[in-house]
Structure formats: structure tokens, C-alpha cells
N, C-alpha and C. Protein backbone atom coordinates (compact mmCIF):
# COMPACT_ATOMS: atom_id res chain seq x y z
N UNK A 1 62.31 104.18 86.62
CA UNK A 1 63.31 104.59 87.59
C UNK A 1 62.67 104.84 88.96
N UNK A 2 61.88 105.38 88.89
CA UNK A 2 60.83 105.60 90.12
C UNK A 2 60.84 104.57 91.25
N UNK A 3 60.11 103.30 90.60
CA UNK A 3 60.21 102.23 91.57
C UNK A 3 61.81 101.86 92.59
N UNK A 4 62.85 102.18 91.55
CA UNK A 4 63.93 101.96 92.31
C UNK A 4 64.51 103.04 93.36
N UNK A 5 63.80 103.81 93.06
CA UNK A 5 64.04 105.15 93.86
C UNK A 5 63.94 105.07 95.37
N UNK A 6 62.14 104.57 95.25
CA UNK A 6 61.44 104.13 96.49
C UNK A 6 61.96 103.24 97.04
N UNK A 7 62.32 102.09 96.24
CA UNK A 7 62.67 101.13 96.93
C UNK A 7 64.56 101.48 98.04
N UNK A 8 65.43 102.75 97.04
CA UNK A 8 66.35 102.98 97.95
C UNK A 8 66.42 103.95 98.66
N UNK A 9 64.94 104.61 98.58
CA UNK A 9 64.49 105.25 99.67
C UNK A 9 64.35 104.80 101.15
N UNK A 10 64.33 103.36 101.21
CA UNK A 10 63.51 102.73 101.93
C UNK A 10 64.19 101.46 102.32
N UNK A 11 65.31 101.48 101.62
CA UNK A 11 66.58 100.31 102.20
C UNK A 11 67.36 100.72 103.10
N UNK A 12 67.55 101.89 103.27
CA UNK A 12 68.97 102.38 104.61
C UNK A 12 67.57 102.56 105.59
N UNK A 13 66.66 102.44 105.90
CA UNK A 13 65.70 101.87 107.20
C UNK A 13 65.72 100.88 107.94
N UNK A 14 66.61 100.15 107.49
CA UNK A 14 66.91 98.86 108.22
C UNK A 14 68.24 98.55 108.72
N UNK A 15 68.85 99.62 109.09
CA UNK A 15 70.16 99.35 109.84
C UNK A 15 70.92 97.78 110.21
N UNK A 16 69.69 97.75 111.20
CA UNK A 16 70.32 96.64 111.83
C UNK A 16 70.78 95.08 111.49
N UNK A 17 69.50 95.27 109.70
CA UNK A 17 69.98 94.38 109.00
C UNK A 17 71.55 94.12 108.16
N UNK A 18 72.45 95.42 108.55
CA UNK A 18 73.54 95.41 107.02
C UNK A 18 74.98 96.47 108.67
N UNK A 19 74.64 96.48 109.62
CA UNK A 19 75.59 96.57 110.48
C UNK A 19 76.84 96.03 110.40
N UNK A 20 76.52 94.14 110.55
CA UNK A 20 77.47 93.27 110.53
C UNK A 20 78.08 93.76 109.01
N UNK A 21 78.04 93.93 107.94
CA UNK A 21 78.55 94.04 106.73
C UNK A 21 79.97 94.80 106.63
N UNK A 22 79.37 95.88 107.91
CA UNK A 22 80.56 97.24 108.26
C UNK A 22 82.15 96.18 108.71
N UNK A 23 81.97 95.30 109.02
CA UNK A 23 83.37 94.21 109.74
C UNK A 23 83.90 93.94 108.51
N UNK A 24 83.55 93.67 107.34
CA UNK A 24 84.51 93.23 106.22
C UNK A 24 83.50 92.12 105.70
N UNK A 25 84.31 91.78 104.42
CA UNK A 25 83.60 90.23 103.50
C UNK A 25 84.11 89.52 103.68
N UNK A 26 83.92 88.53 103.67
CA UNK A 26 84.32 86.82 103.74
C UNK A 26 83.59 85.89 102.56
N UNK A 27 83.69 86.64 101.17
CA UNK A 27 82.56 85.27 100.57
C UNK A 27 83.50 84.29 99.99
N UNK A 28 83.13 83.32 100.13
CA UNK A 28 83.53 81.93 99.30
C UNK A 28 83.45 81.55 98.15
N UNK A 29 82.62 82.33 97.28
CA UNK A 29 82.46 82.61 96.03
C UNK A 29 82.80 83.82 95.04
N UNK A 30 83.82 83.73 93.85
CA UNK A 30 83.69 84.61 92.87
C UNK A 30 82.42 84.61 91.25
N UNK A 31 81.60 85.10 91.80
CA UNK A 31 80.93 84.76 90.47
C UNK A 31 80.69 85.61 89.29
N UNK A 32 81.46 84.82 88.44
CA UNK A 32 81.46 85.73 86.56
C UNK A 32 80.32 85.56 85.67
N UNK A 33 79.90 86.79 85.49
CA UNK A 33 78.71 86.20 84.72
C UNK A 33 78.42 87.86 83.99
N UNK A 34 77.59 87.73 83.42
CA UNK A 34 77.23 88.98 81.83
C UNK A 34 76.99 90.05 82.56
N UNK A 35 76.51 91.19 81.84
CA UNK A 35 76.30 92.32 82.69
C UNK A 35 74.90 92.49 81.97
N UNK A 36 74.40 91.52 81.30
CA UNK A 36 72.92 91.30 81.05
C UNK A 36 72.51 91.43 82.75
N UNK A 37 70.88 92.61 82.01
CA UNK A 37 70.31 93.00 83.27
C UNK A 37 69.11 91.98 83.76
N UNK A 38 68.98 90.73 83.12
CA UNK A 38 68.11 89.66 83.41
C UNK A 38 68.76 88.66 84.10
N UNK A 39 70.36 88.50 84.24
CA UNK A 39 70.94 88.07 84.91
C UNK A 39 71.04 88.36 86.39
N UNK A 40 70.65 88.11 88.06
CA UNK A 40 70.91 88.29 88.62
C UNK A 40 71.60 87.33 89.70
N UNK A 41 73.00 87.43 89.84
CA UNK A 41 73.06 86.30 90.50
C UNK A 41 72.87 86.05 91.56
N UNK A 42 72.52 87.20 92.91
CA UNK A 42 71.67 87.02 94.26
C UNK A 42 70.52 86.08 93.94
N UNK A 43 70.00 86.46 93.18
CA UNK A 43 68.26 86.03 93.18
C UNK A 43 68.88 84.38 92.29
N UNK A 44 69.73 83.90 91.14
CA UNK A 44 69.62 82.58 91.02
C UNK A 44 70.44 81.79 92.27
N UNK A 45 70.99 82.19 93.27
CA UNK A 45 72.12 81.54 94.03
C UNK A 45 71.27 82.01 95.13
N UNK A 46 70.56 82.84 95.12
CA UNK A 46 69.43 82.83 96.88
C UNK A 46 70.95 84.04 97.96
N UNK A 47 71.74 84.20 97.31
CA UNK A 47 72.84 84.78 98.23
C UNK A 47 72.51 85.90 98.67
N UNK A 48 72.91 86.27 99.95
CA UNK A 48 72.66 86.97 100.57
C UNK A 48 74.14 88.75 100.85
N UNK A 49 73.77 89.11 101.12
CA UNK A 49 74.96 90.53 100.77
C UNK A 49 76.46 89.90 101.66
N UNK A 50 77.44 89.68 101.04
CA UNK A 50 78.58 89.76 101.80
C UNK A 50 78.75 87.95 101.01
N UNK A 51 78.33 87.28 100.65
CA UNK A 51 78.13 86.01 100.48
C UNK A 51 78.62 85.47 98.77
N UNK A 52 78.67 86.33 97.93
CA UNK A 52 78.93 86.26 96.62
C UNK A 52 80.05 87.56 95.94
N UNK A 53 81.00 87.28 95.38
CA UNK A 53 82.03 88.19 95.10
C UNK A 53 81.56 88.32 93.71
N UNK A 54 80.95 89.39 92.80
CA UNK A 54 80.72 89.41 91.73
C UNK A 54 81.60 89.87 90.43
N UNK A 55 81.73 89.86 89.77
CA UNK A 55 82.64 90.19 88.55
C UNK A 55 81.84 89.75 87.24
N UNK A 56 81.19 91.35 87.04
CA UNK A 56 80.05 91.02 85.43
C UNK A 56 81.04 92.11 84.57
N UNK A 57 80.84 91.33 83.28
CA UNK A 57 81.09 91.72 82.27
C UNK A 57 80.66 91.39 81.19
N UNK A 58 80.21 92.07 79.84
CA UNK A 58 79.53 91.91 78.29
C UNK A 58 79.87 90.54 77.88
N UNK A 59 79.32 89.85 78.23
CA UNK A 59 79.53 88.27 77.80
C UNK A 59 80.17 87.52 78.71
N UNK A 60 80.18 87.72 79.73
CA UNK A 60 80.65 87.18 81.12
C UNK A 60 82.09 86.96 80.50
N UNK A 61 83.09 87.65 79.75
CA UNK A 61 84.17 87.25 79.15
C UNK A 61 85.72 87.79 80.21
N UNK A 62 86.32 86.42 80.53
CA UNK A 62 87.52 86.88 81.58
C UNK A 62 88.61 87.07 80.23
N UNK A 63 89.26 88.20 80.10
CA UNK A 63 90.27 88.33 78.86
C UNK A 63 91.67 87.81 79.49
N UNK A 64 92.67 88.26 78.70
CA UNK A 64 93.70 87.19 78.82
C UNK A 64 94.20 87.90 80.12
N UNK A 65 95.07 87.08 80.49
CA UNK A 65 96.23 87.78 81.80
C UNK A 65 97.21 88.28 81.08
N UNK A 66 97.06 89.38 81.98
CA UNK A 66 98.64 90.07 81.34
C UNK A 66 98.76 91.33 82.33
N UNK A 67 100.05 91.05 83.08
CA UNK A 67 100.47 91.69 84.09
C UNK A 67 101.52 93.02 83.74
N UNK A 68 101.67 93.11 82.57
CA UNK A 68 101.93 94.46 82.76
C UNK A 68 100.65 95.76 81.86
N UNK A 69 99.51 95.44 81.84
CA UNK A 69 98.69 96.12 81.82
C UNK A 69 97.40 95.31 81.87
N UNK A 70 97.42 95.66 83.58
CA UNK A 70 96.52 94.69 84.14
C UNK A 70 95.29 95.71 83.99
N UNK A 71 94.20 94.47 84.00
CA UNK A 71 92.53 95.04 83.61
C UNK A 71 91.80 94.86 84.54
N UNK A 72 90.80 95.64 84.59
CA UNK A 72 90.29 95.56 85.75
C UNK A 72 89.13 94.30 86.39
N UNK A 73 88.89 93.49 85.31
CA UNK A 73 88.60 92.10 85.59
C UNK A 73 90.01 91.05 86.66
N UNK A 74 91.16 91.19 85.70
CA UNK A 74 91.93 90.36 86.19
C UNK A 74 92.38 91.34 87.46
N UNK A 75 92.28 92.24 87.63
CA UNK A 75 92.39 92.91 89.42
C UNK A 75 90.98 92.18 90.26
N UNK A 76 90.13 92.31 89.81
CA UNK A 76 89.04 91.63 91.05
C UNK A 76 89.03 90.09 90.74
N UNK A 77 89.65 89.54 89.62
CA UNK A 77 89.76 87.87 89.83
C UNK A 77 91.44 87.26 91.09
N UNK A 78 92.21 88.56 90.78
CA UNK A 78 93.16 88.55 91.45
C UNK A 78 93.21 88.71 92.99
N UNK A 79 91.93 89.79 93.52
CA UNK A 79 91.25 89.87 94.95
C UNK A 79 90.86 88.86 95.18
N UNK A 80 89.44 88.70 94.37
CA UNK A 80 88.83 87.38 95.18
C UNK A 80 90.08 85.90 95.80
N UNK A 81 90.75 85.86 94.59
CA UNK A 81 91.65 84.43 95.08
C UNK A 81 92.75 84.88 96.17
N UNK A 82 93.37 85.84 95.84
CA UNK A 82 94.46 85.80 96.80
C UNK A 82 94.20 86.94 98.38
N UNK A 83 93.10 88.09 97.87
CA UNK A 83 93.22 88.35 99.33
C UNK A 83 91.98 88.15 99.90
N UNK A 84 90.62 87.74 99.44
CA UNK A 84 89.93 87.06 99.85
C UNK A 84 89.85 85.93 100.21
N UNK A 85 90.77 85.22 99.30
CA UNK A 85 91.11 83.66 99.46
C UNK A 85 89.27 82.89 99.17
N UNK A 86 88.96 83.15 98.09
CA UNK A 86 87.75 82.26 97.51
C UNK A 86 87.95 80.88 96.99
N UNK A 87 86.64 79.97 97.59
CA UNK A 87 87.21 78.78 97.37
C UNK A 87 86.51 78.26 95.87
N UNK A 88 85.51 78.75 95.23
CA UNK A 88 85.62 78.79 94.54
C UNK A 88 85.41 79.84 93.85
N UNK A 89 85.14 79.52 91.75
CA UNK A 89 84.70 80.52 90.84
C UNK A 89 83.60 80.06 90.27
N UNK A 90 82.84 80.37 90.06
CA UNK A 90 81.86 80.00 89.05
C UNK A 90 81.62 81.47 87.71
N UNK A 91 81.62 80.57 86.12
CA UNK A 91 81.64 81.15 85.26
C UNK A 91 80.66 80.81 84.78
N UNK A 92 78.93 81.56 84.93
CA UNK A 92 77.29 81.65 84.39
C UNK A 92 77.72 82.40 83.31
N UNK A 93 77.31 81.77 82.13
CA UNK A 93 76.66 82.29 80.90
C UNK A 93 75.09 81.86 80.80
N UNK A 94 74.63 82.27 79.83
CA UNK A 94 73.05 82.67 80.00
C UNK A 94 72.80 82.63 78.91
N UNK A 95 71.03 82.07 78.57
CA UNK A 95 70.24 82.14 77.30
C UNK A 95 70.27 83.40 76.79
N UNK A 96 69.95 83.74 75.77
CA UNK A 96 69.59 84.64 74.77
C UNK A 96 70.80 85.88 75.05
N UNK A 97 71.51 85.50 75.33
CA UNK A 97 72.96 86.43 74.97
C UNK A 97 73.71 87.01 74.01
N UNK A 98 73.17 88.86 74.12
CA UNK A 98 73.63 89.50 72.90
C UNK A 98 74.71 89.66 72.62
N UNK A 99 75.54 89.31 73.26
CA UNK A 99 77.11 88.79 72.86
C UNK A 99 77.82 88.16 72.65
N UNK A 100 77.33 86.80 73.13
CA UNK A 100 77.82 85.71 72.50
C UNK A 100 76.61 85.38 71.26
N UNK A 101 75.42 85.80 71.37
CA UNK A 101 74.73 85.59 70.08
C UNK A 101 75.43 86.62 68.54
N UNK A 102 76.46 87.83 69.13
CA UNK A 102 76.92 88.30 67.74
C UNK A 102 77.82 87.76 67.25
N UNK A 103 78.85 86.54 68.27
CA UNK A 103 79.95 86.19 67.92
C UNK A 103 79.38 85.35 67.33
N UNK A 104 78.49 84.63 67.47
CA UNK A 104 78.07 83.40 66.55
C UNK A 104 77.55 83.68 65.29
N UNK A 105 76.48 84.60 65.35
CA UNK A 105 76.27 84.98 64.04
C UNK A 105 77.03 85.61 63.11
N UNK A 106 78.31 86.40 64.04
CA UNK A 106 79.13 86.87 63.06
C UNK A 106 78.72 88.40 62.89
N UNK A 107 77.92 89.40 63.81
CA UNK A 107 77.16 90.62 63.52
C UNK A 107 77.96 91.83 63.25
N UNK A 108 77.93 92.24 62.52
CA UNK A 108 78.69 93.63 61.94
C UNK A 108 78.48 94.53 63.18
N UNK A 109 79.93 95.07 63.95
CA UNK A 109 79.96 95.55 64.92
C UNK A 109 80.72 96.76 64.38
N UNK A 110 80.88 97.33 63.86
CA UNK A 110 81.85 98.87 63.59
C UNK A 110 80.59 99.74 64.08
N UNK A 111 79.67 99.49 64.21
CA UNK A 111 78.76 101.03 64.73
C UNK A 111 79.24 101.07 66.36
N UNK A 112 80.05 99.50 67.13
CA UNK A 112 79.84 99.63 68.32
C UNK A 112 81.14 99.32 68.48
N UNK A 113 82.80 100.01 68.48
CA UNK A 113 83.46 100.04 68.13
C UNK A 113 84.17 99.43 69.81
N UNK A 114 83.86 99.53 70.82
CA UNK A 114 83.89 99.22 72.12
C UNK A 114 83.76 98.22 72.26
N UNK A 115 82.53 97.30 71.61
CA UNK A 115 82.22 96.35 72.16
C UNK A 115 82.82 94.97 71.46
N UNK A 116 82.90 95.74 69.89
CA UNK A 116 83.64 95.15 68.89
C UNK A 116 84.73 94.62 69.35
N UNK A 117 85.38 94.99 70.00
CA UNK A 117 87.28 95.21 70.81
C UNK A 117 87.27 94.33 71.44
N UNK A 118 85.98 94.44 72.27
CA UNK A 118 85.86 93.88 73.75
C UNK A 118 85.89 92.26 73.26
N UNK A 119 84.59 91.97 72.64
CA UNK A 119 84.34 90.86 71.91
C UNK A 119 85.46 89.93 71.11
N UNK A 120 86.50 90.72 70.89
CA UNK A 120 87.54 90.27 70.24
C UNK A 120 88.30 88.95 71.73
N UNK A 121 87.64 89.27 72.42
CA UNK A 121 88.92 88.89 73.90
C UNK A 121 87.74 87.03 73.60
N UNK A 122 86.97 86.93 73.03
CA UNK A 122 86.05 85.56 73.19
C UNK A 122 86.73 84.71 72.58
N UNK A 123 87.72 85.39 71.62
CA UNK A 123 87.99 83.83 70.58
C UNK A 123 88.30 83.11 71.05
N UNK A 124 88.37 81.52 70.83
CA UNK A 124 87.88 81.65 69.65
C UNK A 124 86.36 81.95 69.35
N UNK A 125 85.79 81.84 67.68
CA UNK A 125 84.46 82.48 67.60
C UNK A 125 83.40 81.04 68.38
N UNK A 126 82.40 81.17 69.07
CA UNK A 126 81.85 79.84 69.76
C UNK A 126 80.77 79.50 69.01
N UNK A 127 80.67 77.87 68.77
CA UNK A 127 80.18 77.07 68.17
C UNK A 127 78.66 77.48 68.35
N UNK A 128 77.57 76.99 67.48
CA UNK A 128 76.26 77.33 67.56
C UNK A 128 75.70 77.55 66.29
N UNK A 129 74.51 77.24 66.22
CA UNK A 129 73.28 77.80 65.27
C UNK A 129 73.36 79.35 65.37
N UNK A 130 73.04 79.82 64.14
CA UNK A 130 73.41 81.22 63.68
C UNK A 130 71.87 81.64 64.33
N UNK A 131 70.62 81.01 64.20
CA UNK A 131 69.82 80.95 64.08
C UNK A 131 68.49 80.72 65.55
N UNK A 132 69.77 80.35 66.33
CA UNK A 132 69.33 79.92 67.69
C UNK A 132 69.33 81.22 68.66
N UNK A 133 67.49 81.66 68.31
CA UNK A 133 67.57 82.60 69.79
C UNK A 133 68.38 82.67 71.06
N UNK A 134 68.35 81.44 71.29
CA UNK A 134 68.73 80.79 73.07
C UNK A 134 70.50 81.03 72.98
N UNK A 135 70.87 80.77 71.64
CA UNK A 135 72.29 80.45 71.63
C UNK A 135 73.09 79.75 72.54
N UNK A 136 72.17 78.52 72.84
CA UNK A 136 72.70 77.73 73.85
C UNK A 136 73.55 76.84 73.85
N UNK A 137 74.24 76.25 72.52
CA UNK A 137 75.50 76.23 72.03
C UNK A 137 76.45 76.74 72.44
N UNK A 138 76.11 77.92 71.72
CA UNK A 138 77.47 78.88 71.82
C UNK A 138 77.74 79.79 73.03
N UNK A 139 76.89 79.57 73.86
CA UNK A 139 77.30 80.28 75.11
C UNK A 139 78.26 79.21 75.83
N UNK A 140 77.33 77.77 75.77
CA UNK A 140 78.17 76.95 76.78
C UNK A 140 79.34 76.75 76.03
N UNK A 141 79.53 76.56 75.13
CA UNK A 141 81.43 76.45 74.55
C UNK A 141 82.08 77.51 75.11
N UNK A 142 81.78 78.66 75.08
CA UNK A 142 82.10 80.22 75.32
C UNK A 142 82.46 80.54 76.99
N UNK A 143 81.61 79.80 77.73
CA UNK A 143 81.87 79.71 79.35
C UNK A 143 82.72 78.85 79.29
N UNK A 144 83.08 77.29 78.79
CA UNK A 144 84.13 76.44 79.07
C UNK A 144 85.49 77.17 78.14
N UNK A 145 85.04 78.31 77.62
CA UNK A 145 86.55 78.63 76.78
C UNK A 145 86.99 80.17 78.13
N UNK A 146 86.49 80.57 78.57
CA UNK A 146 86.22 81.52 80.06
C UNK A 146 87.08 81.12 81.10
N UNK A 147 86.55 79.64 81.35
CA UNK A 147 87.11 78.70 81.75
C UNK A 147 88.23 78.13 82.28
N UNK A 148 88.20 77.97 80.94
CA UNK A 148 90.05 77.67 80.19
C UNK A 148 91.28 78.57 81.09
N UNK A 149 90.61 80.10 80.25
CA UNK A 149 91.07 81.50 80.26
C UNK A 149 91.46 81.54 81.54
N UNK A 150 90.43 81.64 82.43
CA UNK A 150 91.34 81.69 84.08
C UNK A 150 91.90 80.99 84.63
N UNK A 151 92.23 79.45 84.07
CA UNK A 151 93.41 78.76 84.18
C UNK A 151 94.54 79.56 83.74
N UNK A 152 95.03 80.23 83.29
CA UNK A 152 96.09 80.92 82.69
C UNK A 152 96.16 81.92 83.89
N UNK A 153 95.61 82.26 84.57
CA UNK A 153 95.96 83.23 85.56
C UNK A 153 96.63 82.52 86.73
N UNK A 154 97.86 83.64 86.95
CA UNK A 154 99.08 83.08 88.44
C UNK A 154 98.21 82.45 89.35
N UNK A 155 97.51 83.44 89.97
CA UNK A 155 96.87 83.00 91.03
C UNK A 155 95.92 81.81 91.41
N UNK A 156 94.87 82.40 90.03
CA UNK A 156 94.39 80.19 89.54
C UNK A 156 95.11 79.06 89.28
N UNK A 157 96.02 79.43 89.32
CA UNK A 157 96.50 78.36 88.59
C UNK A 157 97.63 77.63 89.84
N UNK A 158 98.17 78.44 91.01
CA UNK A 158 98.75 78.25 91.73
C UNK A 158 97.46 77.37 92.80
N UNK A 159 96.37 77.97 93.19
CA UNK A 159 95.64 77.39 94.14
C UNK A 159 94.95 76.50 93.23
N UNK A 160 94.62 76.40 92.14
CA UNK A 160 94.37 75.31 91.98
C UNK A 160 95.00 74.01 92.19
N UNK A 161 96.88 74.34 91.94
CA UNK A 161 97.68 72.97 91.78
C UNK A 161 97.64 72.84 93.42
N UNK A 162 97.65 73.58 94.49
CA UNK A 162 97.47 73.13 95.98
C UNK A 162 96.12 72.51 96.26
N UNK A 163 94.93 72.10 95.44
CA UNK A 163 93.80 72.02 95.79
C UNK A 163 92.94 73.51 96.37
N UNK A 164 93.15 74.24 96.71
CA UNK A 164 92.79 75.17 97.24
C UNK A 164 91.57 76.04 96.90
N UNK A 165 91.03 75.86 95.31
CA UNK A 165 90.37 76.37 94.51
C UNK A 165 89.69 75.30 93.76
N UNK A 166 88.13 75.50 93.02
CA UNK A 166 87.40 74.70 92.01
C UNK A 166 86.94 75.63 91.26
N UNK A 167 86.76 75.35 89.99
CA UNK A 167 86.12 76.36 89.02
C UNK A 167 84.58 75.77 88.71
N UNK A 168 83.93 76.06 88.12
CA UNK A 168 82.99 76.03 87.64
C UNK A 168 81.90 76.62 86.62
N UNK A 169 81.58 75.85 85.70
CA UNK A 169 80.94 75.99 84.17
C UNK A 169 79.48 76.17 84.82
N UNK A 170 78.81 77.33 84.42
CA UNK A 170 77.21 77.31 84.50
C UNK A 170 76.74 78.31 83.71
N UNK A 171 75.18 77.56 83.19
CA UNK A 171 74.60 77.90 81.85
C UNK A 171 73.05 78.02 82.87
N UNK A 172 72.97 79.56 82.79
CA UNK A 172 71.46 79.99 82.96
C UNK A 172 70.16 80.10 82.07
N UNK A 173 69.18 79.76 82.28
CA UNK A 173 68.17 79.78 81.18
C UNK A 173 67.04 80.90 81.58
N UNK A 174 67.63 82.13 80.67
CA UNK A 174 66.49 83.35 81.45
C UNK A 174 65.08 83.07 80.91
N UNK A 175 64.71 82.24 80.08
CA UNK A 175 63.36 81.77 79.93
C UNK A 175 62.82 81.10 80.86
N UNK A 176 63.53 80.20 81.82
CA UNK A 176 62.98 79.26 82.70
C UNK A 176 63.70 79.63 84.16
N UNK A 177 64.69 80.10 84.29
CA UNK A 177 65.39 79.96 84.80
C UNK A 177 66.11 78.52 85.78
N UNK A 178 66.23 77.87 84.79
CA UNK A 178 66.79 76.81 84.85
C UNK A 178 67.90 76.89 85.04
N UNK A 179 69.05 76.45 85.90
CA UNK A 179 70.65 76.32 86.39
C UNK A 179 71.25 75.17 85.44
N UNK A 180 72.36 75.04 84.84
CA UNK A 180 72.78 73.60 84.27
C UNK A 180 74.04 74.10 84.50
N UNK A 181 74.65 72.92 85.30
CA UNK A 181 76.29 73.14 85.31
C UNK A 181 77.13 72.10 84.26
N UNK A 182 78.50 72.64 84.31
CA UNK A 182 79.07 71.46 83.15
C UNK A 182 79.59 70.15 83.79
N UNK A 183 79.66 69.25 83.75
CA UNK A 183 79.94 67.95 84.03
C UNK A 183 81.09 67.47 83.01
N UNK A 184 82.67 67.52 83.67
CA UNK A 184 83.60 67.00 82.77
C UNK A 184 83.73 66.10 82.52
N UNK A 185 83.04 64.61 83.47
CA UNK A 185 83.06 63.66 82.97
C UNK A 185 82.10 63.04 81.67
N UNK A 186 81.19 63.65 81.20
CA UNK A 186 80.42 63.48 80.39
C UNK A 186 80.44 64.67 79.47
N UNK A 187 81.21 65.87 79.69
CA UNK A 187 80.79 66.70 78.23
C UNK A 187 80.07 67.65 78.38
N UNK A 188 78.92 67.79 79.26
CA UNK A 188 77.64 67.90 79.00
C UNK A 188 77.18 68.97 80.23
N UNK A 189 76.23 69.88 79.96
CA UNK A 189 75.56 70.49 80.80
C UNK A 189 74.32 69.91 81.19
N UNK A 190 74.26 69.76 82.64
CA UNK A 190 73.21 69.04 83.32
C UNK A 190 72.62 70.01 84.63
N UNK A 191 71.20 69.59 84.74
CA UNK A 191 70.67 70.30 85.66
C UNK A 191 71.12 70.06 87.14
N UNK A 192 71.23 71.60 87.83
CA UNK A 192 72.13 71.42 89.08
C UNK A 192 71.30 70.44 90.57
């Protein structure tokens, strides 16, 4: 903890760098991705503060829409598009993911009765080796089923049919950190 201490000891010293920030955001991007702490998406996207709209959650999982008990995912997917007006989304899932690695294996979750619940919002269960550290299977089915999911939302689904919006499938590799996005014409995750 220490190190981070210093280090935000030592970030409000630079004023003049984070001034402009005080005017408001403008980013062009919503990006969904895990609340895995090896995930960062400044540091894989190089973005800079004001430049990336984030929305992490336990398996980078967007749950269903439903407007009369709205969640607090679908409130900041609902900002970014309509009063930010983002042009796009991108949905990063990631290697060695302890949440989409339990859905695959199937892991007895009643000790974690929260997450159990939460996890319920993935189905369906995503394809993969039970057996596969990386679970790189079953994450990328799991981001294109994410995907899917925020097609079902008003607001996606309206700027999408105007052109107005693009989504996007991406699979991080915290071993390498390698980027692979999905490619609909082929199926397939390919390097960006």
C-alpha cells in the first residue's frame, strides 16, 4: 500500500497537467472489461485521463436490460451512449479469468453467494477446456455473448440502427499482453 500512497502523494503536484479535465469529458470510448486487477485498460489502450469511459465488472459481464430496476452497469452503459454520445464500445475479456474460468469448470460457488448470483447473469455457461489455465475459449465466447447482451439495450440498439455506434470483441492476454480482437467475417480472434 505504501508505494501507492507516495505515488498519490505526489500526483496532485502537477496541476497544470489535469486543469483542462475540470471543463468536462468527451471520450469516444466505453470500455467493458473485468475488475481483474491485472487488467488495466489505460496502460493496454496507451489512453490518457478524460479519453476512455470505463465500466469494470467480475467477468467484464453486461447483465440483461431491464428498465424498471435499472443496474448500475446499464446506468453508465446508458451515459456513455446517450449523454456522452460514445462512438464506440469495446468488450476486453482476458486470459486466466477467475470468472469465466468458474463458469467453465463449473466451480462450487455457495461459499461466495454474491458472486454466485452475479455469475448467473453469463449464461449461457461458455464453451472451453475445463482444464485450460488461459481459458481462452471460454472467455472469447463469453465477450461475444456480452456482446450480444448490449445489443438488447434501447440505446445500443437505436444508435447502432443510425450508424452512430460500433461495438467491439477483445481478448487480452495477461501473460503476453497480447490484444486480439474478434473478426466477424472469419469467426476468429486476431491480433490487433
Amino acid at each position: 500500500m505504501q508505494p501507492l500512497i507516495d505515488n498519490a502523494r505526489t500526483f496532485g503536484q502537477r496541476p497544470e497537467e489535469f486543469a483542462e479535465l475540470a471543463e468536462g469529458q468527451s471520450p469516444q470510448v466505453l470500455f467493458i472489461t473485468c475488475s481483474d486487477s491485472r487488467v488495466v485498460p489505460a496502460l493496454i489502450t496507451g489512453a490518457r485521463p478524460g479519453e476512455l469511459f470505463e465500466l469494470r465488472t467480475a467477468g467484464n459481464i453486461v447483465p440483461p436490460y431491464a428498465s424498471q430496476l435499472p443496474t448500475s452497469e446499464a446506468a453508465t452503459i446508458e451515459y456513455a451512449v446517450e449523454v456522452l454520445g460514445v462512438r464506440d464500445i469495446v468488450v476486453c475479456g482476458h486470459s486466466h479469468c477467475g470468472a469465466v474460468g468458474a463458469l467453465v469448470r463449473g466451480d462450487d460457488l455457495t461459499a461466495v453467494p454474491a458472486v454466485r448470483d452475479w455469475l448467473a447473469h453469463a449464461t449461457p455457461r461458455p464453451a472451453g477446456a475445463a482444464e485450460d489455465p488461459e481459458v481462452a475459449e471460454g472467455v472469447q465466447s463469453h465477450v461475444l455473448t456480452q456482446l450480444l447482451r448490449l445489443r438488447s439495450y434501447p440505446c445500443v440498439e437505436r444508435r447502432l440502427a443510425e450508424g452512430r455506434l460500433d461495438l467491439h470483441a477483445w481478448y487480452y492476454e495477461v501473460h503476453t499482453g497480447a490484444v486480439r480482437t474478434h473478426r466477424p467475417q472469419t469467426d476468429t480472434f486476431e491480433s490487433l
